[in-house]
Protein backbone atom coordinates (compact mmCIF):
# COMPACT_ATOMS: atom_id res chain seq x y z
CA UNK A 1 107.00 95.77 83.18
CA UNK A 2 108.40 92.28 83.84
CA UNK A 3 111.90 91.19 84.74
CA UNK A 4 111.89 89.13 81.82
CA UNK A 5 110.19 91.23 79.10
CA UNK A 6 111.87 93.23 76.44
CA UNK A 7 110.96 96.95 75.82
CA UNK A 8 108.53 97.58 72.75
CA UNK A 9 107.34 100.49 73.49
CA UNK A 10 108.91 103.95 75.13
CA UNK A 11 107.40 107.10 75.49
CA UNK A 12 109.99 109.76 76.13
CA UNK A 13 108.48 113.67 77.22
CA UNK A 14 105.49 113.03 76.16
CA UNK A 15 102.92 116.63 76.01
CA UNK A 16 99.86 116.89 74.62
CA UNK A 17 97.82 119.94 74.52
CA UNK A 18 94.27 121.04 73.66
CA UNK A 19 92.97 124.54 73.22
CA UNK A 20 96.51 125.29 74.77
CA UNK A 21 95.86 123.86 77.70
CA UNK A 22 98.21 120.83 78.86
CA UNK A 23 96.48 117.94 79.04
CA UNK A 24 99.01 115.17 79.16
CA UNK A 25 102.51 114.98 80.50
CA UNK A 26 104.12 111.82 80.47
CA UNK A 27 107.82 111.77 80.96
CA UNK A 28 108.38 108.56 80.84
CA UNK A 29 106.38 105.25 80.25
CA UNK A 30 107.27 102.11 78.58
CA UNK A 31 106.13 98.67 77.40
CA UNK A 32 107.07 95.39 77.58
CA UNK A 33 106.72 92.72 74.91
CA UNK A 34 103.90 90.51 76.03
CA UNK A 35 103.20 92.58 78.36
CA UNK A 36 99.31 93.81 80.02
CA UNK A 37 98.91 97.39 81.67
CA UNK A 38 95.85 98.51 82.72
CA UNK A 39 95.68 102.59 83.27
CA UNK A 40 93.31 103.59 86.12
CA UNK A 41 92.45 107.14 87.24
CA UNK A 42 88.60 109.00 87.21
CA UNK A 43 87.22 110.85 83.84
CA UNK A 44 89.25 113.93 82.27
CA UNK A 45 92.47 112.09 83.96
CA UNK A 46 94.30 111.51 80.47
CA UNK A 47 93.97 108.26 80.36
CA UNK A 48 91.82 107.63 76.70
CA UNK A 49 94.36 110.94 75.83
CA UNK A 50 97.14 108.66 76.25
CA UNK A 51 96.07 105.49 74.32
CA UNK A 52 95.22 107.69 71.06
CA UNK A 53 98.85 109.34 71.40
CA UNK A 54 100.34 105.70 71.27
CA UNK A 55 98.16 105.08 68.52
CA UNK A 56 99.32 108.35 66.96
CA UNK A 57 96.05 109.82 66.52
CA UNK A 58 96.69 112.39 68.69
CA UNK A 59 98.92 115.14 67.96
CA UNK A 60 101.69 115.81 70.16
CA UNK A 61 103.12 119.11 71.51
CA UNK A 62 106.54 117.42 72.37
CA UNK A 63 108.37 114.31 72.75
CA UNK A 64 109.13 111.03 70.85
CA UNK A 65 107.38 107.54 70.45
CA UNK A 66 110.20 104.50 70.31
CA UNK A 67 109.08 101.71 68.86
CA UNK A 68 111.21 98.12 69.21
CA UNK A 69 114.21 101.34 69.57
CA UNK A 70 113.05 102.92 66.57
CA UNK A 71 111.37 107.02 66.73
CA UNK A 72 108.27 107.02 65.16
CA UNK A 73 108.29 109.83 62.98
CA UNK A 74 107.84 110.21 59.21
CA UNK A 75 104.46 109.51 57.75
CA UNK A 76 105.92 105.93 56.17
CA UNK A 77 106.84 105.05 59.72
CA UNK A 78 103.91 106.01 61.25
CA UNK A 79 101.51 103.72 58.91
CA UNK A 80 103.94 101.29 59.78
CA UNK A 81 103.51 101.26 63.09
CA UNK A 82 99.91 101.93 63.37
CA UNK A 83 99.66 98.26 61.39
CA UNK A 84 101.11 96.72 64.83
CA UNK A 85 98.50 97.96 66.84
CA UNK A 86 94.97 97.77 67.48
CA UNK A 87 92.63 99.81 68.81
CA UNK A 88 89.05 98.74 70.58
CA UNK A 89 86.79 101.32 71.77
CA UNK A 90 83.95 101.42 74.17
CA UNK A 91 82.02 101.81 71.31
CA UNK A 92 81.85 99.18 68.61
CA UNK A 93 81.93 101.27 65.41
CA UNK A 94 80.62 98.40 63.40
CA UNK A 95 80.30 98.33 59.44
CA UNK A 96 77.10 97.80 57.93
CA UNK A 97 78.00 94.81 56.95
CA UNK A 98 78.10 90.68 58.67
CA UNK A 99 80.18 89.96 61.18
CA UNK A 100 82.47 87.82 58.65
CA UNK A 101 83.02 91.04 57.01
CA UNK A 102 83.77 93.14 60.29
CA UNK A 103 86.29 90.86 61.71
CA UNK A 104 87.89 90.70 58.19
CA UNK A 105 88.39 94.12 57.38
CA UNK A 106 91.46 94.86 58.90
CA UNK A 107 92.95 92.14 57.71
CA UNK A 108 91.71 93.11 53.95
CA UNK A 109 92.83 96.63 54.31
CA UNK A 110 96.44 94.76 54.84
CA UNK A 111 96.17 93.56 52.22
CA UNK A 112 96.41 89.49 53.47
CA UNK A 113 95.83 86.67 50.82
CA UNK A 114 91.49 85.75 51.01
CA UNK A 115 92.28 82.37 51.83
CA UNK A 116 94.72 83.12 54.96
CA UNK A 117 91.95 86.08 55.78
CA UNK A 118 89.40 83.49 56.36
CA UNK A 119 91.84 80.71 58.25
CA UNK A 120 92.31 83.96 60.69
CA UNK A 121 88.82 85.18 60.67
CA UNK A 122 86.98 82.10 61.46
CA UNK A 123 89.93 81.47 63.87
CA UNK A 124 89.16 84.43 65.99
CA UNK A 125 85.37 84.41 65.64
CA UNK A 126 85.49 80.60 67.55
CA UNK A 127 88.20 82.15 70.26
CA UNK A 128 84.93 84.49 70.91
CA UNK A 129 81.92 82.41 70.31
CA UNK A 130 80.63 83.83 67.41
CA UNK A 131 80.74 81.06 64.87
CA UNK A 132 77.58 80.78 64.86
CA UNK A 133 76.67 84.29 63.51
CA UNK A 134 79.12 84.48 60.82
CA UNK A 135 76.59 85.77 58.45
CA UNK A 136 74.44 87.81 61.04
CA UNK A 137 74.80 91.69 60.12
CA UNK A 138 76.23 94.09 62.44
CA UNK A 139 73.00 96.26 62.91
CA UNK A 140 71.23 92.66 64.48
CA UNK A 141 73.53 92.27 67.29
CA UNK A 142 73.16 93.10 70.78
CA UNK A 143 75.58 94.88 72.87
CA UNK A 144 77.81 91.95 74.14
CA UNK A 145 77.97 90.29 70.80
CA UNK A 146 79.01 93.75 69.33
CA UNK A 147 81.95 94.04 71.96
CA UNK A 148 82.62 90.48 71.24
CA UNK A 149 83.36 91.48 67.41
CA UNK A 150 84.88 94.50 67.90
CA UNK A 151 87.51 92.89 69.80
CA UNK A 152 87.97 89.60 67.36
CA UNK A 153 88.39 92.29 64.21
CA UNK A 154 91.41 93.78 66.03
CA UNK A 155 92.74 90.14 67.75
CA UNK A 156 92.23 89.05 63.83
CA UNK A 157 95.21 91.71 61.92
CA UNK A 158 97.70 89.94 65.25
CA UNK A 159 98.93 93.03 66.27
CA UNK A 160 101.96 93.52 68.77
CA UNK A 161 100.14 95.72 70.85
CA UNK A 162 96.21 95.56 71.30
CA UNK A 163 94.78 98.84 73.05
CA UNK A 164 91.52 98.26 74.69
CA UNK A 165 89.60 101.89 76.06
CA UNK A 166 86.71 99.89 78.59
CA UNK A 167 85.80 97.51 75.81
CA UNK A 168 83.47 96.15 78.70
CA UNK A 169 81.72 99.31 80.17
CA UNK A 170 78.11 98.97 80.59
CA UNK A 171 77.95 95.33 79.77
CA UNK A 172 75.50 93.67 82.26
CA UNK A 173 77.73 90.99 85.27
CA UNK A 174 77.63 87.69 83.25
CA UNK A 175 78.21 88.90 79.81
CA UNK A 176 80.97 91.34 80.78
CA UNK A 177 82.69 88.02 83.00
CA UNK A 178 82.55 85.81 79.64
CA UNK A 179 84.01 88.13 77.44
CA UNK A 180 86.70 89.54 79.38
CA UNK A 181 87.43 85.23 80.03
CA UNK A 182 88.11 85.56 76.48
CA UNK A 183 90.03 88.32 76.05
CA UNK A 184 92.33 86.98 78.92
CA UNK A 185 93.17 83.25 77.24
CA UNK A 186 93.15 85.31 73.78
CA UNK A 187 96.10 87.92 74.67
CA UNK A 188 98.20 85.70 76.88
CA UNK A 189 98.07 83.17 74.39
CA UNK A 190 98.49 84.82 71.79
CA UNK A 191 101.44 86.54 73.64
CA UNK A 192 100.87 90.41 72.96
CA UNK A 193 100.90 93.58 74.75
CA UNK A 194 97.98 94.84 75.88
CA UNK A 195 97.07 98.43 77.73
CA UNK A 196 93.57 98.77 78.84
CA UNK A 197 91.49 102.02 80.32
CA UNK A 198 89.24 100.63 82.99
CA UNK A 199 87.88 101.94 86.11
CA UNK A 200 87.11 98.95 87.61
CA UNK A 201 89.71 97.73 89.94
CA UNK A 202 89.20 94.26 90.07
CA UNK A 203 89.22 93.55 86.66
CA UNK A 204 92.53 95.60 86.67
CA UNK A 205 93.90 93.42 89.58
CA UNK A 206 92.95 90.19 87.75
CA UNK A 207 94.22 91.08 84.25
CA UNK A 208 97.39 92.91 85.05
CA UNK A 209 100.76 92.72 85.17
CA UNK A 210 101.27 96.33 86.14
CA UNK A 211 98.76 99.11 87.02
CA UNK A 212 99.24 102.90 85.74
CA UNK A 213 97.39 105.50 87.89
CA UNK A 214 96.79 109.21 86.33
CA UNK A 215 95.85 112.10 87.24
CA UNK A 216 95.30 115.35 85.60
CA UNK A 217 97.12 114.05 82.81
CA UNK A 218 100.15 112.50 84.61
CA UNK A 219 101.13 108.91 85.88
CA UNK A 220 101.12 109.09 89.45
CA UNK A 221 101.95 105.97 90.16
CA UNK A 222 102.98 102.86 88.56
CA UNK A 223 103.81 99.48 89.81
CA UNK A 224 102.71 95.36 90.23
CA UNK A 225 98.97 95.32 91.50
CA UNK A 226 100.10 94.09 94.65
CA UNK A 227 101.95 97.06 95.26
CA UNK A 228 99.22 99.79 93.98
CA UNK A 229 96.86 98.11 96.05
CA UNK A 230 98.55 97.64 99.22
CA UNK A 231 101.23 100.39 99.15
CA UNK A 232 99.70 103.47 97.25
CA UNK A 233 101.80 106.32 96.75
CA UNK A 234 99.34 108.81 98.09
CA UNK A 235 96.17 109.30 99.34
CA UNK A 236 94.70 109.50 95.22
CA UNK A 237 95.91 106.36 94.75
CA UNK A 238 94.78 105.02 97.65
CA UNK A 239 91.53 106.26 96.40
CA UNK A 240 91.33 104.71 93.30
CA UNK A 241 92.67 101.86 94.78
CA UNK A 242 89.56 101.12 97.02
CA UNK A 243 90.99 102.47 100.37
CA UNK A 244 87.69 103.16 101.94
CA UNK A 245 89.49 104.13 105.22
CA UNK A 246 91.63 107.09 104.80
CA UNK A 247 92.47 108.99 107.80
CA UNK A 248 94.30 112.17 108.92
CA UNK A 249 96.53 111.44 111.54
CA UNK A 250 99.82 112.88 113.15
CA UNK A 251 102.76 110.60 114.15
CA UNK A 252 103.66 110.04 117.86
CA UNK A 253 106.38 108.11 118.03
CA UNK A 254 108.33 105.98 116.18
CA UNK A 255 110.40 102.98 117.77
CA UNK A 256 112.45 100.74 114.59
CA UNK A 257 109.30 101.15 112.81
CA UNK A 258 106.69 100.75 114.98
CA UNK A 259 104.51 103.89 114.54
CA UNK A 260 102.11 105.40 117.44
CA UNK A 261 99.81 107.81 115.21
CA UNK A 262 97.05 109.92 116.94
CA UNK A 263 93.62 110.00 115.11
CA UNK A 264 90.96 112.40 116.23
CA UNK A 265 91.08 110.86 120.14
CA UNK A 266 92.52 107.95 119.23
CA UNK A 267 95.51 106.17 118.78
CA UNK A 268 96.44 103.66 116.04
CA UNK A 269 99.62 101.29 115.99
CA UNK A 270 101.31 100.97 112.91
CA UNK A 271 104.18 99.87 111.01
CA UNK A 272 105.79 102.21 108.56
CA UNK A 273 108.66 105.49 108.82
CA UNK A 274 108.26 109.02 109.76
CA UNK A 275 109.62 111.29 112.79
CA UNK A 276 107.48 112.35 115.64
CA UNK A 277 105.17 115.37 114.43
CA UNK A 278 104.55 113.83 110.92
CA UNK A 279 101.34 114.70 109.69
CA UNK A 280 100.22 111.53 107.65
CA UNK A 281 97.49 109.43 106.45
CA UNK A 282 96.68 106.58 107.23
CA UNK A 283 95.08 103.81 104.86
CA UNK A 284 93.04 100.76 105.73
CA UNK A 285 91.76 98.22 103.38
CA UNK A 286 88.34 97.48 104.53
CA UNK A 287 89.01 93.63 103.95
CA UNK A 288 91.81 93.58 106.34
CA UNK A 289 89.13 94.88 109.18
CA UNK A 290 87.63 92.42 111.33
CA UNK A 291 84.67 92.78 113.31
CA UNK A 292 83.70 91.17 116.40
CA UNK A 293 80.69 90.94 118.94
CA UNK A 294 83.21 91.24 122.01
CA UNK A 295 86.28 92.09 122.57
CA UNK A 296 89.03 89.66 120.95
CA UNK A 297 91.42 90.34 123.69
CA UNK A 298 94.06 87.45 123.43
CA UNK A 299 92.32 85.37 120.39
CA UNK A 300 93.63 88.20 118.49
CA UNK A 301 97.05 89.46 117.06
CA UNK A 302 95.74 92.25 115.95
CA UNK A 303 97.37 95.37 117.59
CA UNK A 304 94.59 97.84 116.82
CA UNK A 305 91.10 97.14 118.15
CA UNK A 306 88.42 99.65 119.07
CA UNK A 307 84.40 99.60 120.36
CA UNK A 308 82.70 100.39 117.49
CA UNK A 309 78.79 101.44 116.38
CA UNK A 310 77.79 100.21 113.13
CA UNK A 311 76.47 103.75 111.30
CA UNK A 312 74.99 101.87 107.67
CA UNK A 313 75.62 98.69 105.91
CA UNK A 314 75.48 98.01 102.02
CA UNK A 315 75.39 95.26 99.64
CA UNK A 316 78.67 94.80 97.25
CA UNK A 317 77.51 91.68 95.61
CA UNK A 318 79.93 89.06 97.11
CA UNK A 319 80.38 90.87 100.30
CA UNK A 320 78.90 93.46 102.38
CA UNK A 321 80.22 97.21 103.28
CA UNK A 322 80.18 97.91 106.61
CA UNK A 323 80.59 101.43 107.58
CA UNK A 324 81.51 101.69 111.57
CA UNK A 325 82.14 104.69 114.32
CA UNK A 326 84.90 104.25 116.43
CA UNK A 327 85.14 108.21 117.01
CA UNK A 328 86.26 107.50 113.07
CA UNK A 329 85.36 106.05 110.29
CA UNK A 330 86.40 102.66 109.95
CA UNK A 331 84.69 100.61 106.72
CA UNK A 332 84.83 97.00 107.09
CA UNK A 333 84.03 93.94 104.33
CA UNK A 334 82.09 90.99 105.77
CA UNK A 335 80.99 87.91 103.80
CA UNK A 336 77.06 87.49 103.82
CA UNK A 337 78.26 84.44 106.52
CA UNK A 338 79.37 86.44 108.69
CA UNK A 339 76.68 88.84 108.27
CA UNK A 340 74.23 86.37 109.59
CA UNK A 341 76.64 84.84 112.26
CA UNK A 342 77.09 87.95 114.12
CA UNK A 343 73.30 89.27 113.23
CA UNK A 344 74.88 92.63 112.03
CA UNK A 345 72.52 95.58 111.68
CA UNK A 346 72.60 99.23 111.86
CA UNK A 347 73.30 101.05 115.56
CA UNK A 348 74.56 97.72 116.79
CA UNK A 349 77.45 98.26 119.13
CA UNK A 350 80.39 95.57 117.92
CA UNK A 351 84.70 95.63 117.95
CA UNK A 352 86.32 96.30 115.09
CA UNK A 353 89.67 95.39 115.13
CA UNK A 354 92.57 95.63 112.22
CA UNK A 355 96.23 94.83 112.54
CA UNK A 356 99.10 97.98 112.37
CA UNK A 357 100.72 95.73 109.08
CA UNK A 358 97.42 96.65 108.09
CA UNK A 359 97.62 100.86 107.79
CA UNK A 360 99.50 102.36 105.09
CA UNK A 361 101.25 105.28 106.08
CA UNK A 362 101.18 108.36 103.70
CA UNK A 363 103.21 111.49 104.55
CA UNK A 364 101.08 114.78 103.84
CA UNK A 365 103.24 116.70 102.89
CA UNK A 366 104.71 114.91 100.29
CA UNK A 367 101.18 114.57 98.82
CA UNK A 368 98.56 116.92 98.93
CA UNK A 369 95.25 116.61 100.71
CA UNK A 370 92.64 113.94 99.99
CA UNK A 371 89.05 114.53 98.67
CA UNK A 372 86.76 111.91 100.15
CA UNK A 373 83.88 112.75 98.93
């Protein structure tokens, strides 16, 4: 949450269980006015559990909901609440009915005047392009235009917070870029809170003010996107996080900070805290490693720099993924550029070199052990 925001939301002990089996445990979460969270973490990790629980849908086996410092708890105050949020899931859940009538029907079940239902309506169906098929029914609309009114019938009732479960899943590249454009200039300036379920990082990173990581039902970590993605708590979040390097290691020394950490037969130089003995891991982003023909020697400041055998090489759209031996595995990004600049190709011997600012050091036993696939 931001310095500058005011609370509207609090969750306080928050359980949930199904077949009486635990499936969320939230002690503590809150939500800035204005405010955009985006909660990451892979399928079954709680994270659709949680949204329906704010929305009250869910019921819960303990704890209390605090709304703008008020407990949401009688049926009247529930239905109260409920009318200052809106929900969008993946699927649409369209009416048979135009799209007029779709984006309005919130608004009519509000019970808001006709005329000021149409001054909002048409309002939010120009924010997201669809003026044009005001009349068009439901069932004759493709998959991004569907999205595209799901999300103006909840924009349309103004809610305080909007709750968005991967409103863009399985939209192809171009469509799912133009809508969430929209949904960007729509909730900032329309200055609302916003929590959205997404498992794609970089459309967390863009959209976020804070990132919430779960897993098996509880917030692991949460934090600014800068800090998530560059300082994860463990080696989970460093997962989810894109860490594609994520090595077991074992501390060597430590000298104000500067950290000696064996790998395998190696040795990497690093900055971080931990006595001699630690077991740790280590975490690379695989855009901080650089990859050269020979050695950089002094053209680099880079502490860390080791011969390297490039095993397989992938296509990421804007980049490429570079997966390297250097008696471990190192993953590097390279631009298509650089790709053909250094005529990269599998079993070519290179350097790969990264700086110690660049490893993220994770004590094991704070954090249990990672599953790389």
């Amino acid at each position: 949450m931001t310095s500058a925001s005011r609370v509207l939301l609090d969750l306080h002990d928050l359980k949930v269980e199904r077949g009486g089996v635990e499936v969320l445990d939230i002690p503590s979460f809150s939500l800035g006015e204005n405010e955009f969270v985006s909660l990451i973490g892979p399928n079954g990790s709680g994270k659709t559990t949680l949204l329906l629980s704010i929305m009250c849908l869910l019921e819960r086996s303990a704890g209390r909901i605090v709304y703008r410092g008020e407990e949401i708890g009688s049926d009247h105050s529930t239905l109260a609440y409920r009318r200052k949020i809106a929900m969008v899931l993946q699927e649409p859940l369209l009416f048979n009915a135009t799209v007029y009538e779709n984006v309005a029907s919130g608004l009519r079940m509000r019970g808001v005047a006709r005329a000021v239902t149409r001054r909002k309506v048409m309002a939010c169906l120009e924010r997201f392009n669809l003026a044009h098929m005001v009349h068009r029914s439901a069932r004759k609309l493709s998959g991004g235009e569907a999205r595209r009114v799901s999300l103006a019938r909840a924009v349309a009732v103004e809610p305080d917070v909007l709750l968005l479960d991967e409103p863009f899943a399985n939209l192809d590249a171009p469509t799912r870029e133009s809508i969430t454009d929209d949904l960007e200039k729509t909730v900032r300036d329309a200055e609302m809170a916003a929590i959205l379920v997404t498992h794609d990082r970089s459309e967390a990173l863009r959209l976020s003010d804070r990132i919430v990581v779960m897993q098996s039902g509880k917030i692991v970590q949460a934090d600014a996107p800068s800090v998530v993605m560059n300082c994860p708590a463990n080696g989970f979040v460093a997962t989810c996080m894109g860490m594609e390097t994520i090595l077991d290691g074992v501390i060597e020394r430590n000298e104000d900070g500067q950290l000696a950490v064996s790998i395998a037969a190696s040795r990497l130089e690093a900055i971080g805290e931990g006595e001699p003995g630690t077991r740790v891991y280590c975490c690379i982003r695989p855009e901080n490693v650089t990859i050269d023909l020979v050695h950089p020697g002094v053209a680099t400041s880079a502490r860390n720099v080791f011969p390297a055998r490039i095993v397989s090489m992938s296509s990421m759209g804007f980049f490429l993924k570079v997966s390297l031996d250097c008696g471990f595995r190192l993953v590097s990004y390279v631009t298509p550029e650089s790709f053909t600049r250094l005529q990269l190709e599998e079993g070519k011997e290179v350097f790969a070199s990264f700086k110690a600012t660049a490893v993220h050091i994770v004590a094991r036993e704070e954090h249990g052990k990672v599953d790389r696939g």
